[in-house]
PDB file of N, CA and C in Angstrom:
ATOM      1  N   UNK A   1     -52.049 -54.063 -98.850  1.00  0.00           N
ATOM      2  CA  UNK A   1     -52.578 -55.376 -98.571  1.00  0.00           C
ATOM      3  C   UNK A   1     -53.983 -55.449 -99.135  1.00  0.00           C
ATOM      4  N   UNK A   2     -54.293 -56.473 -99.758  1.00  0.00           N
ATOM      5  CA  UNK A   2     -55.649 -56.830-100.700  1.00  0.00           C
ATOM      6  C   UNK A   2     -56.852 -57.386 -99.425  1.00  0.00           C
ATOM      7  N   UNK A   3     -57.836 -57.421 -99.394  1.00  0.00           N
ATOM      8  CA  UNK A   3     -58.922 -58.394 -98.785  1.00  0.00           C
ATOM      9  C   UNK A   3     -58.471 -59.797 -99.436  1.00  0.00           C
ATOM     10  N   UNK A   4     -58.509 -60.152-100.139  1.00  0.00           N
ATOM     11  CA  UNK A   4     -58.076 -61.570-100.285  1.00  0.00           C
ATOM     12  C   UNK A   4     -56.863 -61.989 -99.803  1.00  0.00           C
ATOM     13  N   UNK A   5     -55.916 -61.344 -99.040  1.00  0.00           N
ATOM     14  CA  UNK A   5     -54.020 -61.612 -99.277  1.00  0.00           C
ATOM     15  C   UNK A   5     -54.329 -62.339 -97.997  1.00  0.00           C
ATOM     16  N   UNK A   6     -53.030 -63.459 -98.097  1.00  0.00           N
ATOM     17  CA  UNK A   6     -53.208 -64.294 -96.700  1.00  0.00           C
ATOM     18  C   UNK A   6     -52.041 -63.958 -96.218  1.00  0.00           C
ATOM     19  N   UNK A   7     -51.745 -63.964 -94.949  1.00  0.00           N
ATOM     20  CA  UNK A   7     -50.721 -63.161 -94.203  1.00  0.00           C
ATOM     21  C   UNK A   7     -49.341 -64.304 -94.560  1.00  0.00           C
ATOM     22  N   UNK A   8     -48.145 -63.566 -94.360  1.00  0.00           N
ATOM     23  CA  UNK A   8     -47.099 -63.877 -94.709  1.00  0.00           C
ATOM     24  C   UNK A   8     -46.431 -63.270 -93.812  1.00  0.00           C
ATOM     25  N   UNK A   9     -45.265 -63.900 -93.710  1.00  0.00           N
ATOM     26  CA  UNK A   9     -43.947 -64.001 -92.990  1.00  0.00           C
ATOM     27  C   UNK A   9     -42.760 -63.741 -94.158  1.00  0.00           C
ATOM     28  N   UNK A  10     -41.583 -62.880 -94.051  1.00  0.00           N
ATOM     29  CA  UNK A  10     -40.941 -63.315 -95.021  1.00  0.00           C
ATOM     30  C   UNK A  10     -39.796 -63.869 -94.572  1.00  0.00           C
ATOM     31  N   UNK A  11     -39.529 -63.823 -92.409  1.00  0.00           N
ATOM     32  CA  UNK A  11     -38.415 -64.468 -92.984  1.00  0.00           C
ATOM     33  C   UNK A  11     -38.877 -65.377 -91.157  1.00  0.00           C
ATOM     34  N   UNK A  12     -38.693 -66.337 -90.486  1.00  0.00           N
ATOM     35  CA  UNK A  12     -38.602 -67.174 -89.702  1.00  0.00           C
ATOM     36  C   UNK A  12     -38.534 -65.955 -88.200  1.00  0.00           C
ATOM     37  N   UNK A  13     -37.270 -65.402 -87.935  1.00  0.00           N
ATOM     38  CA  UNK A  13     -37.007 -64.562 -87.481  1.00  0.00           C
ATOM     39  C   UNK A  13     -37.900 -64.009 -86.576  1.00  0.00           C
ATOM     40  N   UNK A  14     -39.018 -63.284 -88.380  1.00  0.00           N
ATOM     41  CA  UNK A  14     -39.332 -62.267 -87.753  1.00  0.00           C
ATOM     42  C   UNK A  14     -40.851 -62.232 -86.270  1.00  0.00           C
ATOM     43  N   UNK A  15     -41.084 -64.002 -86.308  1.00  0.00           N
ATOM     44  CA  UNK A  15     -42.131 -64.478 -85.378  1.00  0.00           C
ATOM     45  C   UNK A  15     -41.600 -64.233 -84.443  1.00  0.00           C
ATOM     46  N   UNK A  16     -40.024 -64.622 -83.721  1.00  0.00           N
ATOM     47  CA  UNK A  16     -39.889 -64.024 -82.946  1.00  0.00           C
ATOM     48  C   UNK A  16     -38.872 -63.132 -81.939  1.00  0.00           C
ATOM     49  N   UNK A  17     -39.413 -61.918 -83.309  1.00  0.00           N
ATOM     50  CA  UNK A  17     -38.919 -60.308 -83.087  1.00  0.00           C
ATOM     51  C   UNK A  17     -40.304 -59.716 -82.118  1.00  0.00           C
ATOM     52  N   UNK A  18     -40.490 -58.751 -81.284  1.00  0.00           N
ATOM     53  CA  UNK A  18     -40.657 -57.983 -80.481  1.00  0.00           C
ATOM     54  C   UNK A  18     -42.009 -57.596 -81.432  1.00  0.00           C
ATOM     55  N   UNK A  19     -42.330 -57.252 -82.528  1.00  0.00           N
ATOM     56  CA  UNK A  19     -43.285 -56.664 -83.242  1.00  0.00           C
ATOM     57  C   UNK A  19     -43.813 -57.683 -84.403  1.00  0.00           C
ATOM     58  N   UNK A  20     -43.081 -58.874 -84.369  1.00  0.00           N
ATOM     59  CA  UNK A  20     -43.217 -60.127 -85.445  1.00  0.00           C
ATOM     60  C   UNK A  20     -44.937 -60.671 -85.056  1.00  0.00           C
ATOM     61  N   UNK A  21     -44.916 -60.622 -83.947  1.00  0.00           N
ATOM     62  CA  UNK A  21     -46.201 -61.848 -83.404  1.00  0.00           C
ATOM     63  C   UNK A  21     -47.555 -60.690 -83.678  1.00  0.00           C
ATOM     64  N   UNK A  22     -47.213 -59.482 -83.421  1.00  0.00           N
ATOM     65  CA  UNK A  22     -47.937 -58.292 -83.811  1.00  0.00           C
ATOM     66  C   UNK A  22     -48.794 -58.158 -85.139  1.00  0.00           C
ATOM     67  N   UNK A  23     -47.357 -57.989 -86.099  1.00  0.00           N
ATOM     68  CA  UNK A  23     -47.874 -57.672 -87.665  1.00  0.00           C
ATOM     69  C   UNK A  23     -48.706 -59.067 -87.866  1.00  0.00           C
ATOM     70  N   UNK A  24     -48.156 -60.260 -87.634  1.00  0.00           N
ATOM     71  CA  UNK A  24     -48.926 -61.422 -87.613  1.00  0.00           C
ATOM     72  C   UNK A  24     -50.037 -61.428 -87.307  1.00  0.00           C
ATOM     73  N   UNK A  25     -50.490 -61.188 -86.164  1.00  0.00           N
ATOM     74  CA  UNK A  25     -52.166 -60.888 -85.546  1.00  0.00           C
ATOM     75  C   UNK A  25     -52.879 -60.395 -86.070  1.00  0.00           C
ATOM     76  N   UNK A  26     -52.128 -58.539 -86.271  1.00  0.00           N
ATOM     77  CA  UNK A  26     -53.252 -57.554 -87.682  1.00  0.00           C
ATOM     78  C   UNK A  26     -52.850 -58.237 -88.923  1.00  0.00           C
ATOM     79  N   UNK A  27     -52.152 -58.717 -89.382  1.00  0.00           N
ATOM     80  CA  UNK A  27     -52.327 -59.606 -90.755  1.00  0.00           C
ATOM     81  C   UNK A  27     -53.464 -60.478 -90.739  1.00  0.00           C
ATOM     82  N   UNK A  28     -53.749 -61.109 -89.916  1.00  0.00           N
ATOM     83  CA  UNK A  28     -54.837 -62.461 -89.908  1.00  0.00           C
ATOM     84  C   UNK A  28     -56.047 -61.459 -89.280  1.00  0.00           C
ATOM     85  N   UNK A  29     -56.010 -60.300 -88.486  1.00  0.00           N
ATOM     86  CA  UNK A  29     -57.332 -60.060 -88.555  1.00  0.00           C
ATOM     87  C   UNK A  29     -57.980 -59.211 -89.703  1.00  0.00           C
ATOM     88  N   UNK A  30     -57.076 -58.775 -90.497  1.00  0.00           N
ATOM     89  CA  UNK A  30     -57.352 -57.866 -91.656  1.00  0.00           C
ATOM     90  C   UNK A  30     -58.002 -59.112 -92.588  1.00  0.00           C
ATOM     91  N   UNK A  31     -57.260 -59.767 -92.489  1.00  0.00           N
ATOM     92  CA  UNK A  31     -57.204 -60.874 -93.709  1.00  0.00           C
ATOM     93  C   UNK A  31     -58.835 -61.319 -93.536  1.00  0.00           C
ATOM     94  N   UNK A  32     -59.419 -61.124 -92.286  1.00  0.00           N
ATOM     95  CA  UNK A  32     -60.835 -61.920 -92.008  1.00  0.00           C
ATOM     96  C   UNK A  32     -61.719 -60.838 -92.649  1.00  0.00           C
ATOM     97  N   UNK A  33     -61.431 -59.581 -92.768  1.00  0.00           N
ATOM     98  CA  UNK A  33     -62.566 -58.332 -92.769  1.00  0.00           C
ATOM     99  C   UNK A  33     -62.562 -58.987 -94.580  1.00  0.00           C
ATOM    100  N   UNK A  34     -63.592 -58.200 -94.743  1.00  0.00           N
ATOM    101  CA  UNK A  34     -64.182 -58.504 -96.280  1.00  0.00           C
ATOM    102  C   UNK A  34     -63.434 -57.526 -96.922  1.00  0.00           C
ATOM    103  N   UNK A  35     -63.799 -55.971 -96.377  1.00  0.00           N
ATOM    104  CA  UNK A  35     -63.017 -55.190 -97.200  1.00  0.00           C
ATOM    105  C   UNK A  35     -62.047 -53.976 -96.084  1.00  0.00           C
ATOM    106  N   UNK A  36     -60.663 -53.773 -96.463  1.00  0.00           N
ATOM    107  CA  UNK A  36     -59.515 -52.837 -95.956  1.00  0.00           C
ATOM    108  C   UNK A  36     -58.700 -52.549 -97.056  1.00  0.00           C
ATOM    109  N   UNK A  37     -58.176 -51.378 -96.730  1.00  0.00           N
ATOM    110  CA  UNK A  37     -56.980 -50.894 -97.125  1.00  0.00           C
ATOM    111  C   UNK A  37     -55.866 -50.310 -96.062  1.00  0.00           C
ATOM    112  N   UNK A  38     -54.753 -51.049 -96.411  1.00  0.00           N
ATOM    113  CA  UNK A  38     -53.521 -50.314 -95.941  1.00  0.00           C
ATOM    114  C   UNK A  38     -52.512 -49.873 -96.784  1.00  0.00           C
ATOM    115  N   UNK A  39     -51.926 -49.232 -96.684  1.00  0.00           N
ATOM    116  CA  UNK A  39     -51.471 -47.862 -96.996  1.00  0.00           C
ATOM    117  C   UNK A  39     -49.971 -47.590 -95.766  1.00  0.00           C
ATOM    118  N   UNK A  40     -48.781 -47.446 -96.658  1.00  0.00           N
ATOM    119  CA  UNK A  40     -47.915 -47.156 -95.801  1.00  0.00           C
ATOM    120  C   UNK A  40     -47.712 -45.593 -96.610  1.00  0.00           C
ATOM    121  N   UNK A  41     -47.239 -44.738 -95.076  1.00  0.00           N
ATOM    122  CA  UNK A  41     -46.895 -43.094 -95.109  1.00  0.00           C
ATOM    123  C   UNK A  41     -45.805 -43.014 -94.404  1.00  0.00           C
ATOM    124  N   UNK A  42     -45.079 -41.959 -94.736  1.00  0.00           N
ATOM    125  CA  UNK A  42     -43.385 -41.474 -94.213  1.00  0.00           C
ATOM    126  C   UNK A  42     -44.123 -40.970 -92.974  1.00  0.00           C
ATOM    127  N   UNK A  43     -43.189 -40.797 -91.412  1.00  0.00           N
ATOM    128  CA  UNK A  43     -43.974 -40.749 -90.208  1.00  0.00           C
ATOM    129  C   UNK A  43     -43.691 -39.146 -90.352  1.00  0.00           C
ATOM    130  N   UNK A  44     -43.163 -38.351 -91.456  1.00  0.00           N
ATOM    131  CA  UNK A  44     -43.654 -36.961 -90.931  1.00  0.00           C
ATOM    132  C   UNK A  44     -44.934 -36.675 -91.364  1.00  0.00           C
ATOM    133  N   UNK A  45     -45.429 -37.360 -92.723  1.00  0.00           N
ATOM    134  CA  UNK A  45     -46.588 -37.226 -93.160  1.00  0.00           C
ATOM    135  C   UNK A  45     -47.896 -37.779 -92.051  1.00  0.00           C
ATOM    136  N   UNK A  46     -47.174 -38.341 -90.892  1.00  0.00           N
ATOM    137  CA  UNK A  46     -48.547 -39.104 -89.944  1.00  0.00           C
ATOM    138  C   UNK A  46     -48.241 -38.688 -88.644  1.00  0.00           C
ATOM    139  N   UNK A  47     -48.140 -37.162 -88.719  1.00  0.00           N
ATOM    140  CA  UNK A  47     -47.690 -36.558 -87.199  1.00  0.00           C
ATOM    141  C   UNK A  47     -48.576 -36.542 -86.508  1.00  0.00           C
ATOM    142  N   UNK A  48     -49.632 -36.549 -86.251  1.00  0.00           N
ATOM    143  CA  UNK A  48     -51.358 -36.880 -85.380  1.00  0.00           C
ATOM    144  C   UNK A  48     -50.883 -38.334 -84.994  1.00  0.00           C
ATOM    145  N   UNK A  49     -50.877 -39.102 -85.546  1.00  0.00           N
ATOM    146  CA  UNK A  49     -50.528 -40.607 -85.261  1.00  0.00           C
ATOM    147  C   UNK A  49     -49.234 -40.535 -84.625  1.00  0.00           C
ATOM    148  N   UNK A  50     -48.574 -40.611 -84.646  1.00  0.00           N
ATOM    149  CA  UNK A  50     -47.025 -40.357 -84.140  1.00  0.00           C
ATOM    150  C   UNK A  50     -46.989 -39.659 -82.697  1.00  0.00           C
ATOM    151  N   UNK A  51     -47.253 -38.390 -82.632  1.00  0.00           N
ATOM    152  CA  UNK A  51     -47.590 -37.489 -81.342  1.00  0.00           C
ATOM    153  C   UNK A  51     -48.243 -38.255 -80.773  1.00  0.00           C
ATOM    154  N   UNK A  52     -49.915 -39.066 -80.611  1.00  0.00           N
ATOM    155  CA  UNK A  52     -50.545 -39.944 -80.275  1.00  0.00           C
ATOM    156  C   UNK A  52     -49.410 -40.835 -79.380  1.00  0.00           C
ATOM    157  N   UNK A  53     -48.771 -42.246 -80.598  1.00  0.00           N
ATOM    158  CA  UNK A  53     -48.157 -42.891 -80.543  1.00  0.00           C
ATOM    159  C   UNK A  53     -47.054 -42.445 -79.360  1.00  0.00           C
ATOM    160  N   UNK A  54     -46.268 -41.412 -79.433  1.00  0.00           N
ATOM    161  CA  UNK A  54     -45.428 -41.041 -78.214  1.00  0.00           C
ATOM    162  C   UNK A  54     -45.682 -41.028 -76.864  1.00  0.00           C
ATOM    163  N   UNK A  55     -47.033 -40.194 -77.163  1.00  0.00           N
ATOM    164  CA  UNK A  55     -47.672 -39.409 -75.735  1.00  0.00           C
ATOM    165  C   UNK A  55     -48.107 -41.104 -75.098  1.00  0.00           C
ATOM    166  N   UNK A  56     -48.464 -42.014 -75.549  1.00  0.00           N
ATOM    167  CA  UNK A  56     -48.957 -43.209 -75.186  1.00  0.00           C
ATOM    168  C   UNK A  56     -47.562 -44.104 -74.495  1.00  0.00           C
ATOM    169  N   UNK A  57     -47.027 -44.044 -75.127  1.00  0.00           N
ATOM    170  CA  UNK A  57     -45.524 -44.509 -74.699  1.00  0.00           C
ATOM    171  C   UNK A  57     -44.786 -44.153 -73.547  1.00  0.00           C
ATOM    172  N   UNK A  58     -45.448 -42.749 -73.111  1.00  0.00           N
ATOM    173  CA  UNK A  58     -44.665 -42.046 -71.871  1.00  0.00           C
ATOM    174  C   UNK A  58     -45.702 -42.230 -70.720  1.00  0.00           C
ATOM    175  N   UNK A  59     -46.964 -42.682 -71.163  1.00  0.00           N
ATOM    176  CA  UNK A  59     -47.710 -42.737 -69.744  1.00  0.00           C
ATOM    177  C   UNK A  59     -47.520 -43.940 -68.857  1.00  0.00           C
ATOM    178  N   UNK A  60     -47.224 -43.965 -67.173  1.00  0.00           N
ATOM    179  CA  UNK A  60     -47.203 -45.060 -66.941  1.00  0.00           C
ATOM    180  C   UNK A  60     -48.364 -45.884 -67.003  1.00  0.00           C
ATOM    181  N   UNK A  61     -49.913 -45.212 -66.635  1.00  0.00           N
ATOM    182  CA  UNK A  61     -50.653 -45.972 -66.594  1.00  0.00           C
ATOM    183  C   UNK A  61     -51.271 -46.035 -67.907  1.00  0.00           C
ATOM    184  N   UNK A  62     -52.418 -47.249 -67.752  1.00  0.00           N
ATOM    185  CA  UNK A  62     -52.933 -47.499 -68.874  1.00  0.00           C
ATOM    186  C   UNK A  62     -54.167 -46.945 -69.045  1.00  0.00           C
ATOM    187  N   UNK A  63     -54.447 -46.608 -69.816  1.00  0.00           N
ATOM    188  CA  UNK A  63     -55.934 -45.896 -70.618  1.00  0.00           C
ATOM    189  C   UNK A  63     -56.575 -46.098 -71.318  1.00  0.00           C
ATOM    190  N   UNK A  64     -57.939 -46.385 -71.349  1.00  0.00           N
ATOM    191  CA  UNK A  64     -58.687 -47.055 -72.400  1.00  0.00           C
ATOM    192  C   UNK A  64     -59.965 -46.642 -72.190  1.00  0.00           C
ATOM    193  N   UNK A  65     -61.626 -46.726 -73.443  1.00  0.00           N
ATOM    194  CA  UNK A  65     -62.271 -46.169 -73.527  1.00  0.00           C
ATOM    195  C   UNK A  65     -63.536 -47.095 -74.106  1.00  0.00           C
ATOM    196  N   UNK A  66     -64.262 -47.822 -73.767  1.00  0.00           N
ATOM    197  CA  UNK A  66     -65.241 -48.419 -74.243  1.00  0.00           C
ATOM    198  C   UNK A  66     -66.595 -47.753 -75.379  1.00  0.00           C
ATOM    199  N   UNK A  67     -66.234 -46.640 -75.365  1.00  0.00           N
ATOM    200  CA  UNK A  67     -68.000 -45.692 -75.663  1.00  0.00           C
ATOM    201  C   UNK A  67     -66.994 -44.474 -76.533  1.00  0.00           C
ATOM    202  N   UNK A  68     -67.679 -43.615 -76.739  1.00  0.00           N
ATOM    203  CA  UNK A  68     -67.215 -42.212 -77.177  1.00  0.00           C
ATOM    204  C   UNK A  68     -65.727 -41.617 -76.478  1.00  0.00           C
ATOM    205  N   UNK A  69     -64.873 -40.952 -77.644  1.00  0.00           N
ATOM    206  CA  UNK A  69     -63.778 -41.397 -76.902  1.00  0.00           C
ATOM    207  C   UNK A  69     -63.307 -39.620 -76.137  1.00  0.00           C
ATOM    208  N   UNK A  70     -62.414 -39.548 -75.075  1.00  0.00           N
ATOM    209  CA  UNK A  70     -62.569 -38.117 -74.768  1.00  0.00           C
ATOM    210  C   UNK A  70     -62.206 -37.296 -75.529  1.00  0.00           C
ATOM    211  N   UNK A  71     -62.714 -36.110 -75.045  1.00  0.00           N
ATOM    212  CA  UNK A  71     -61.885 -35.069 -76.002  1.00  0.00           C
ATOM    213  C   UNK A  71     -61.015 -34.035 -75.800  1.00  0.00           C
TER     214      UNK A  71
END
């Protein structure tokens, strides 16, 4: 995705699929930053992210961190 690209939909649907209203949101907030890059990776190549991603999925409660994050 470019700094200039304006977010897109490709198909009606996908607004409202479960993760549609999502990619939509980070599309339009990327789209505001001046400069990003994204970059898609196969999820064995993003096992830190993934493990993350799981371990987050199994907690019931929620967790969050305003300042320095733990370690």
């Amino acid at each position: 995705m470019k700094a200039n690209a304006k977010p897109t939909c490709s198909c009606k649907s996908q607004m409202f699929s479960k993760t549609g209203g999502l990619v939509m949101d980070v599309s339009r907030i990327l789209a505001s930053m001046p400069s990003f890059s994204v970059h898609y990776v196969l999820q064995i190549t993003n096992g830190v992210a993934d493990r993350i991603a799981h371990y987050g999925l199994s907690q019931e409660d929620l967790a969050f961190w305003f300042d320095v994050p733990p370690l």
